[in-house]
C-alpha atoms as a PDB file:
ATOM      1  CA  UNK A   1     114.562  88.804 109.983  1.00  0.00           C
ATOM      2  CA  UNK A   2     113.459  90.198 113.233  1.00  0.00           C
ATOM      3  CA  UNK A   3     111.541  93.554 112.028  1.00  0.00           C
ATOM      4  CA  UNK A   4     110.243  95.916 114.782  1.00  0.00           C
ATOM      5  CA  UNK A   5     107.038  97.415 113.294  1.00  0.00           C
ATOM      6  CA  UNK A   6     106.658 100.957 114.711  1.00  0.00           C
ATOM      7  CA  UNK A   7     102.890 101.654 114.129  1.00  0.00           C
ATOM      8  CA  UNK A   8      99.532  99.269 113.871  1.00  0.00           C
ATOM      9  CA  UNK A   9      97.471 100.923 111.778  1.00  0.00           C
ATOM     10  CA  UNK A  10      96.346  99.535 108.367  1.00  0.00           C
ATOM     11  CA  UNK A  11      99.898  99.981 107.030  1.00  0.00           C
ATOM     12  CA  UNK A  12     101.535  98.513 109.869  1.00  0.00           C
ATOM     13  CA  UNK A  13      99.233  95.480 110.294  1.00  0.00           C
ATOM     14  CA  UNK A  14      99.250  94.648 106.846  1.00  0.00           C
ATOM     15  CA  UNK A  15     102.440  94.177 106.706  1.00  0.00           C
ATOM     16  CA  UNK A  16     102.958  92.428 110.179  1.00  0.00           C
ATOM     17  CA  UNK A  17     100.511  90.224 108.845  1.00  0.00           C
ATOM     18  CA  UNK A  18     102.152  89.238 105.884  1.00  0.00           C
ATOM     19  CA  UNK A  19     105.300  88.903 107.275  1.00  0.00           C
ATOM     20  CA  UNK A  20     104.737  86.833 109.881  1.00  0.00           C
ATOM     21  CA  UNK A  21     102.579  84.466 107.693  1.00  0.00           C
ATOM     22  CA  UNK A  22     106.314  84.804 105.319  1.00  0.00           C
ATOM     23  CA  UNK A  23     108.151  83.387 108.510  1.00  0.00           C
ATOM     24  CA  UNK A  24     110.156  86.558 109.924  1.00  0.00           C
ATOM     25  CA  UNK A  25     109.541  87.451 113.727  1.00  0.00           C
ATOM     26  CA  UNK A  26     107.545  90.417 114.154  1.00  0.00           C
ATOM     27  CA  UNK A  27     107.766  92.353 117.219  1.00  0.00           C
ATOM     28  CA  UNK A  28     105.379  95.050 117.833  1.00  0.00           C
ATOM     29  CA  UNK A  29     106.652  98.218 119.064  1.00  0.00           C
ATOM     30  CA  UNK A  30     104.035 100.085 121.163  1.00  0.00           C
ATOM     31  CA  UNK A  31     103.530 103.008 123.905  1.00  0.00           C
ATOM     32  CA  UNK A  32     101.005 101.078 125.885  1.00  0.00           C
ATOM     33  CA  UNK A  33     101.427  96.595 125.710  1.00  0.00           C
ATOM     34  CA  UNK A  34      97.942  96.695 127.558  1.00  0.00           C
ATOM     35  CA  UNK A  35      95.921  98.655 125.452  1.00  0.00           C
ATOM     36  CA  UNK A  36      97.222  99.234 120.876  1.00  0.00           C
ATOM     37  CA  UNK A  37      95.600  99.768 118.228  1.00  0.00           C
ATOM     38  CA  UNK A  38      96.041  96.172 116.244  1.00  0.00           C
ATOM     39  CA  UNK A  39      95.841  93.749 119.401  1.00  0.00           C
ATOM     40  CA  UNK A  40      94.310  91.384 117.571  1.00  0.00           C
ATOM     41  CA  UNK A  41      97.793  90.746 115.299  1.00  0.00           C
ATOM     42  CA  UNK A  42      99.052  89.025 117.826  1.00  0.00           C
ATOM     43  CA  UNK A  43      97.107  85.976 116.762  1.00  0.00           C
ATOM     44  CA  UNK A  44      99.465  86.036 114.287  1.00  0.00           C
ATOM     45  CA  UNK A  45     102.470  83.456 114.185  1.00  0.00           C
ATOM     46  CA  UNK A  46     105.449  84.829 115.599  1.00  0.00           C
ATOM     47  CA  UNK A  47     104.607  87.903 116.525  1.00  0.00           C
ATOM     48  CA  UNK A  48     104.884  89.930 120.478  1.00  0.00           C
ATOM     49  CA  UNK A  49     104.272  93.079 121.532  1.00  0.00           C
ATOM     50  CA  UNK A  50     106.859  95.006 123.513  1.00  0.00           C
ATOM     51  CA  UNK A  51     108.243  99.056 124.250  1.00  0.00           C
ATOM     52  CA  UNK A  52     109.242 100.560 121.371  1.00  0.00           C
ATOM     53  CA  UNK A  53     112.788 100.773 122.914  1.00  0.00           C
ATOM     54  CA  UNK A  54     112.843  97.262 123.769  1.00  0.00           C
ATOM     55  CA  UNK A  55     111.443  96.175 120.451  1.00  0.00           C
ATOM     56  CA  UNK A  56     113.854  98.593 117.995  1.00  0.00           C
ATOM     57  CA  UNK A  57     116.584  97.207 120.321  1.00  0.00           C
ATOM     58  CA  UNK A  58     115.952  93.180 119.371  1.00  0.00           C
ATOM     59  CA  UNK A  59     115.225  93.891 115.953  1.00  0.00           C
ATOM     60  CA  UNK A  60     117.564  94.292 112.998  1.00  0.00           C
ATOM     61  CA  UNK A  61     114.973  96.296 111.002  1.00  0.00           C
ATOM     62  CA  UNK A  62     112.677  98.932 111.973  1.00  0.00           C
ATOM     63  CA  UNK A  63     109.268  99.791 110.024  1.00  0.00           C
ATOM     64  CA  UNK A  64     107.471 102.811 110.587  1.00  0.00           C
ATOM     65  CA  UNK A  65     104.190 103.453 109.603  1.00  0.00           C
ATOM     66  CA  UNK A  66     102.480 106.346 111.919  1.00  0.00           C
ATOM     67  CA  UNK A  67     100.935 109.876 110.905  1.00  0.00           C
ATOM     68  CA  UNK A  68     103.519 111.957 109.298  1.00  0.00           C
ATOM     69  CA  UNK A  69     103.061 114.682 111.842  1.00  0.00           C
ATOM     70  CA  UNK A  70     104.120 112.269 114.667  1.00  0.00           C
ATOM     71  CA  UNK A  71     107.591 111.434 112.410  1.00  0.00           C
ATOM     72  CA  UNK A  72     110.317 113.264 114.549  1.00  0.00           C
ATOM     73  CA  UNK A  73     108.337 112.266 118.171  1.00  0.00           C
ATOM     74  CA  UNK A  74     108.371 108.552 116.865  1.00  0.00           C
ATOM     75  CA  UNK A  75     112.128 108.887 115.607  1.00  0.00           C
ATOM     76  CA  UNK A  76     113.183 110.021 119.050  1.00  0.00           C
ATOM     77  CA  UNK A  77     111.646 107.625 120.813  1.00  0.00           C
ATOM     78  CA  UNK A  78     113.380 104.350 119.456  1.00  0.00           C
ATOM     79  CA  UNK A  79     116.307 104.254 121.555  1.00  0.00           C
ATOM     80  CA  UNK A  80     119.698 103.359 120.100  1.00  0.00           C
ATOM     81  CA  UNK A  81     119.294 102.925 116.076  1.00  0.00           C
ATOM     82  CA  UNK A  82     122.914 102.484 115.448  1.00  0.00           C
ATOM     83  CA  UNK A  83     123.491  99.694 112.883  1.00  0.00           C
ATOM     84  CA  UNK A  84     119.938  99.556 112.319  1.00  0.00           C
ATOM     85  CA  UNK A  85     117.803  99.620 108.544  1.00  0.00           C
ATOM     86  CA  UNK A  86     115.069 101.724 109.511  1.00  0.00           C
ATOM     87  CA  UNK A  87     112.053 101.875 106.607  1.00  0.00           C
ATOM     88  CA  UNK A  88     109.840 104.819 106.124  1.00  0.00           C
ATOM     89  CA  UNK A  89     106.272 104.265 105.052  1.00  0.00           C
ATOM     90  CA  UNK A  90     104.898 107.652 105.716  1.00  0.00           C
ATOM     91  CA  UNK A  91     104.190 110.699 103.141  1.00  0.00           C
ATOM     92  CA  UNK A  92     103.446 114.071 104.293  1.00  0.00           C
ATOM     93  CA  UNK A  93     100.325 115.069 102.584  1.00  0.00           C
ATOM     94  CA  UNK A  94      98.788 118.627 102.181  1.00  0.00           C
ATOM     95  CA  UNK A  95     101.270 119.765 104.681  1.00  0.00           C
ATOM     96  CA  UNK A  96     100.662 117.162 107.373  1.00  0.00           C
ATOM     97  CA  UNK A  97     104.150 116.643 108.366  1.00  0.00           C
ATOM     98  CA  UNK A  98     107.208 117.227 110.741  1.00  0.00           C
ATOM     99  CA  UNK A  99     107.685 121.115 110.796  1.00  0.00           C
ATOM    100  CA  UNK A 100     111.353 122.150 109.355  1.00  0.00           C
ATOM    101  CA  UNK A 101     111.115 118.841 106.967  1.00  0.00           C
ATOM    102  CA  UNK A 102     109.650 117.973 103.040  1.00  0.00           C
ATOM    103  CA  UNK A 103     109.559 114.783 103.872  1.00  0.00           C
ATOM    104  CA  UNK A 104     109.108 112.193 106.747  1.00  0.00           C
ATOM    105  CA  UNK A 105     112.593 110.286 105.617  1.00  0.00           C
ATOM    106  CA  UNK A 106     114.855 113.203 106.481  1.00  0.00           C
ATOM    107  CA  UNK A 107     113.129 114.222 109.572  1.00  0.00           C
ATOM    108  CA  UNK A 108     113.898 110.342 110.575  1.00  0.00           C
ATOM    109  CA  UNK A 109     117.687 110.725 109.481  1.00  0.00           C
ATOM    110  CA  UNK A 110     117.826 113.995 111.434  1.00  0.00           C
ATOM    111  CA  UNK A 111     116.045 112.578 114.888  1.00  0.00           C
ATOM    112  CA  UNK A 112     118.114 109.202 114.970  1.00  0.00           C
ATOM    113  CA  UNK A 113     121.847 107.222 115.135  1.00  0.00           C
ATOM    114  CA  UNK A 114     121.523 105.257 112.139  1.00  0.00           C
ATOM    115  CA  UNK A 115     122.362 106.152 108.468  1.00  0.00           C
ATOM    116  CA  UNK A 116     120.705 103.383 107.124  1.00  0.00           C
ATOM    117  CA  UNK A 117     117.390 104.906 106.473  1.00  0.00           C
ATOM    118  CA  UNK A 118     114.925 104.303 103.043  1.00  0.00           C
ATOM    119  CA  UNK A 119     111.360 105.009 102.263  1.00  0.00           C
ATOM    120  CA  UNK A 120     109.183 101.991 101.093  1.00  0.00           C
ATOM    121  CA  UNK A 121     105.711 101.245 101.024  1.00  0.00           C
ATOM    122  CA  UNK A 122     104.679 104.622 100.676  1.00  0.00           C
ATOM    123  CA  UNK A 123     103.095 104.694  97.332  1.00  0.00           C
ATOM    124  CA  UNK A 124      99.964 102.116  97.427  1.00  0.00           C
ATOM    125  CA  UNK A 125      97.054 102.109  99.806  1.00  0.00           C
ATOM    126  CA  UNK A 126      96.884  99.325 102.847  1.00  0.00           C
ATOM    127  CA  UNK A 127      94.463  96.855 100.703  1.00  0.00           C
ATOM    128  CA  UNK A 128      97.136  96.552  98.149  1.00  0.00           C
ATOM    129  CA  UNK A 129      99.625  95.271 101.068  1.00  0.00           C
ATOM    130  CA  UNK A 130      96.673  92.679 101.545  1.00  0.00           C
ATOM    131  CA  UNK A 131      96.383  91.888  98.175  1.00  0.00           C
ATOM    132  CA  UNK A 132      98.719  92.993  95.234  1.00  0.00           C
ATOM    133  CA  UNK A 133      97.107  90.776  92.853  1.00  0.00           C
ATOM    134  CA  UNK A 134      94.990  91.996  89.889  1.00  0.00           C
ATOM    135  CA  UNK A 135      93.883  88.968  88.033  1.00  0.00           C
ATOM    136  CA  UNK A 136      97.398  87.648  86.722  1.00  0.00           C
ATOM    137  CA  UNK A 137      99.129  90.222  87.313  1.00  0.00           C
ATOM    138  CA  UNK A 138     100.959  91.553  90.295  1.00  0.00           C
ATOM    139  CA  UNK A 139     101.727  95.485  91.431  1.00  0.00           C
ATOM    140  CA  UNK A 140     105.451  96.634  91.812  1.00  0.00           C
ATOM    141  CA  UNK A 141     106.814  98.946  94.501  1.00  0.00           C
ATOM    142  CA  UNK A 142     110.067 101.302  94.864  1.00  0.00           C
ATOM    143  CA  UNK A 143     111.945 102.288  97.346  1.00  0.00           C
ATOM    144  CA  UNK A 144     114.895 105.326  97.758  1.00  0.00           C
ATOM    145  CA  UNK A 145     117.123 106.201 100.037  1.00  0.00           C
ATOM    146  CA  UNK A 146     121.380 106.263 100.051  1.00  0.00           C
ATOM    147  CA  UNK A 147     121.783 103.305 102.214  1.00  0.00           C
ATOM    148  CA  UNK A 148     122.030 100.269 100.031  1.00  0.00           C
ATOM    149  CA  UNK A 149     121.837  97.891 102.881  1.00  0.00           C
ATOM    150  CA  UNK A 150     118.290  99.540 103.552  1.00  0.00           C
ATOM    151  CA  UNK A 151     117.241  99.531  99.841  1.00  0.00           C
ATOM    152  CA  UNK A 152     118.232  95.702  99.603  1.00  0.00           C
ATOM    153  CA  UNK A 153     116.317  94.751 102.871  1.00  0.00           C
ATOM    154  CA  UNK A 154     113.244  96.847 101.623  1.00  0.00           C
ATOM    155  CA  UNK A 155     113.144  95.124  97.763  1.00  0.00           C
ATOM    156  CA  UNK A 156     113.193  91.543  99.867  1.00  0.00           C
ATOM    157  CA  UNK A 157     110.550  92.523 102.196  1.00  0.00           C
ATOM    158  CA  UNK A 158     108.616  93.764  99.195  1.00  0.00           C
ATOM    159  CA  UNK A 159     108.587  90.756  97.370  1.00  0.00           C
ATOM    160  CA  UNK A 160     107.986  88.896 100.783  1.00  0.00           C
ATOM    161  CA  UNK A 161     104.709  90.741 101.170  1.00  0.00           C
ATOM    162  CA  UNK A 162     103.524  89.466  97.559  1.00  0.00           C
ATOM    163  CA  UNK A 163     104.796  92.372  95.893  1.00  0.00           C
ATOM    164  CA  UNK A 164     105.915  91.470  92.105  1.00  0.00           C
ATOM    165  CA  UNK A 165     109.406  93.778  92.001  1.00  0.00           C
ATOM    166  CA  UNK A 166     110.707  96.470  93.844  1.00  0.00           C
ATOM    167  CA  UNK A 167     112.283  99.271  92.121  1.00  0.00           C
ATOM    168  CA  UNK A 168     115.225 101.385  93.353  1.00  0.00           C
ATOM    169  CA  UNK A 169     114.781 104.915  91.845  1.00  0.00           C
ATOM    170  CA  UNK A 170     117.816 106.390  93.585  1.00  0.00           C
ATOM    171  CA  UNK A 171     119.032 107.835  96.824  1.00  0.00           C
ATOM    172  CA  UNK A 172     117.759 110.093  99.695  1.00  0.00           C
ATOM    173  CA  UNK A 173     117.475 112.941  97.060  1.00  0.00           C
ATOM    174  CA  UNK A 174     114.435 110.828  95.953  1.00  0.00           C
ATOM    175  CA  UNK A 175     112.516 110.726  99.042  1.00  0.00           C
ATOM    176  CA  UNK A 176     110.436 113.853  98.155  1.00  0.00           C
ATOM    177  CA  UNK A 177     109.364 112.215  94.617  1.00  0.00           C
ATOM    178  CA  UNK A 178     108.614 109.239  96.251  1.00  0.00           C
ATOM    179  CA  UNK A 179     106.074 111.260  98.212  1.00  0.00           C
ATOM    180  CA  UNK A 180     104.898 112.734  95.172  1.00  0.00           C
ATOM    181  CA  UNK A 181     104.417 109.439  93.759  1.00  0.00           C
ATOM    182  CA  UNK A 182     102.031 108.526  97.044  1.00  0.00           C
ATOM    183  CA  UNK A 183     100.317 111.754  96.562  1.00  0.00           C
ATOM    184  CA  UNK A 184      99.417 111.132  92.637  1.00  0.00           C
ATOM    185  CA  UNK A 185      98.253 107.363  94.129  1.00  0.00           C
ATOM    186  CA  UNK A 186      96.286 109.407  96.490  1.00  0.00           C
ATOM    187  CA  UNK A 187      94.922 111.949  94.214  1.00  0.00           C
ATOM    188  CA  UNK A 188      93.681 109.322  91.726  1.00  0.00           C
ATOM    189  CA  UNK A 189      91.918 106.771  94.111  1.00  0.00           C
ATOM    190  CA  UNK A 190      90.300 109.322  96.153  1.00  0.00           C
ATOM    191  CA  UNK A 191      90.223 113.093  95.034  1.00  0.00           C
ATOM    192  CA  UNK A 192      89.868 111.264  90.897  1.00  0.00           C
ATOM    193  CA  UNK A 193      87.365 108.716  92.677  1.00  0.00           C
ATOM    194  CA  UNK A 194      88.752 106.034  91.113  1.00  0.00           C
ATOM    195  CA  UNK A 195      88.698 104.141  94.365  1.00  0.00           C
ATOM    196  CA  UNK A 196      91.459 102.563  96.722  1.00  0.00           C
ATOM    197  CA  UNK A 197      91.399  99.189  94.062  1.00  0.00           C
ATOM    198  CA  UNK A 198      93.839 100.600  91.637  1.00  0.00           C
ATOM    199  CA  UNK A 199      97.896 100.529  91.712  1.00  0.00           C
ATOM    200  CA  UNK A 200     101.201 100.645  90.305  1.00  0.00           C
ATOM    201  CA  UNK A 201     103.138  98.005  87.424  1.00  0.00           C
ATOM    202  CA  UNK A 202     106.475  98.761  85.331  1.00  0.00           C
ATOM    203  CA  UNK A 203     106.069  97.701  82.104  1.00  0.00           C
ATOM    204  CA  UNK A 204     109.144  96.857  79.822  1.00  0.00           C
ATOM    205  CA  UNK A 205     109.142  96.363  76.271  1.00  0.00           C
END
């Protein structure tokens, strides 16, 4: 697939990085081509750097992974959308977020063309998009959101990041428990101090 990554953080790289190294064409989506945050992953194989209008436009997919607060500036500013699987990574967290919104998904579906909007890869930290692996077993993720053209595209890139599963637990009246489910990932590893090396796995009997 040809993913436009929106965001080159930790999240964003991770993920760049991994999907790149999986074989789909990553094409970085930035303010300034000169001068970003995550320069470095274009070492990566096939991976560029481009506008963010440019890059949403060539892309069938569109990740974003940027401070929650910065959701509605970042929504507006892709250009046309329509068609387009856009993937929300973000969580609002002790009120950090788009004003007039409970969660970062919505205030995406509100600011663009598209429909096809999910949240994924919101409820682990970065090092677990580096490595899900915990001796032999593997951590899970889920993903929400109406569109199930969206929710299919986000289980596959899931699993093409190393991820063992990825669960659908329903449609865009999930996004705020998703967020929930970031924030109790949050609360344990850092406010618990249990540290950022712990994560998610459905068990089934």
């Amino acid at each position: 697939m040809k993913i436009a990554i929106i965001g080159t953080g930790n999240v964003g790289g991770a993920l760049a990085t991994k999907w790149a190294d999986f074989g789909h064409q990553i094409l970085l989506g930035v303010k300034d081509i000169e001068n970003f945050k995550g320069m470095d992953l274009l070492s990566n194989p096939n991976t560029s750097v481009h506008p963010v209008k440019e890059a949403v436009a060539a892309s069938e997919v569109i990740f974003i992974a940027v401070p929650a607060t910065a959701a509605v500036e970042v929504a507006q500013s892709l250009g046309d959308t329509e068609g387009k699987v856009i993937i929300d990574s973000m969580n609002i967290v002790m009120g950090r977020g788009p004003q007039g919104f409970s969660n970062t998904a919505d205030a995406i579906l509100a600011n663009t063309a598209t429909n096809d909007v999910v949240k994924c890869f919101n409820t682990t930290g970065f090092n677990n998009m580096v490595n899900p692996r915990y001796g032999d077993k593997t951590l899970d993720l889920f993903t929400a959101g109406d569109s199930k053209k969206g929710k299919t595209i986000a289980i596959q890139l899931g699993k093409d990041a190393g991820f063992a599963e990825c669960y659908d637990i329903g449609g865009n009246d999930k996004f705020g428990l998703m967020e929930q489910f970031a924030f109790f990932w949050i609360n344990l590893a850092m406010m618990q101090g249990q540290g950022r090396d712990i994560g998610f796995k459905l068990l089934k009997r």
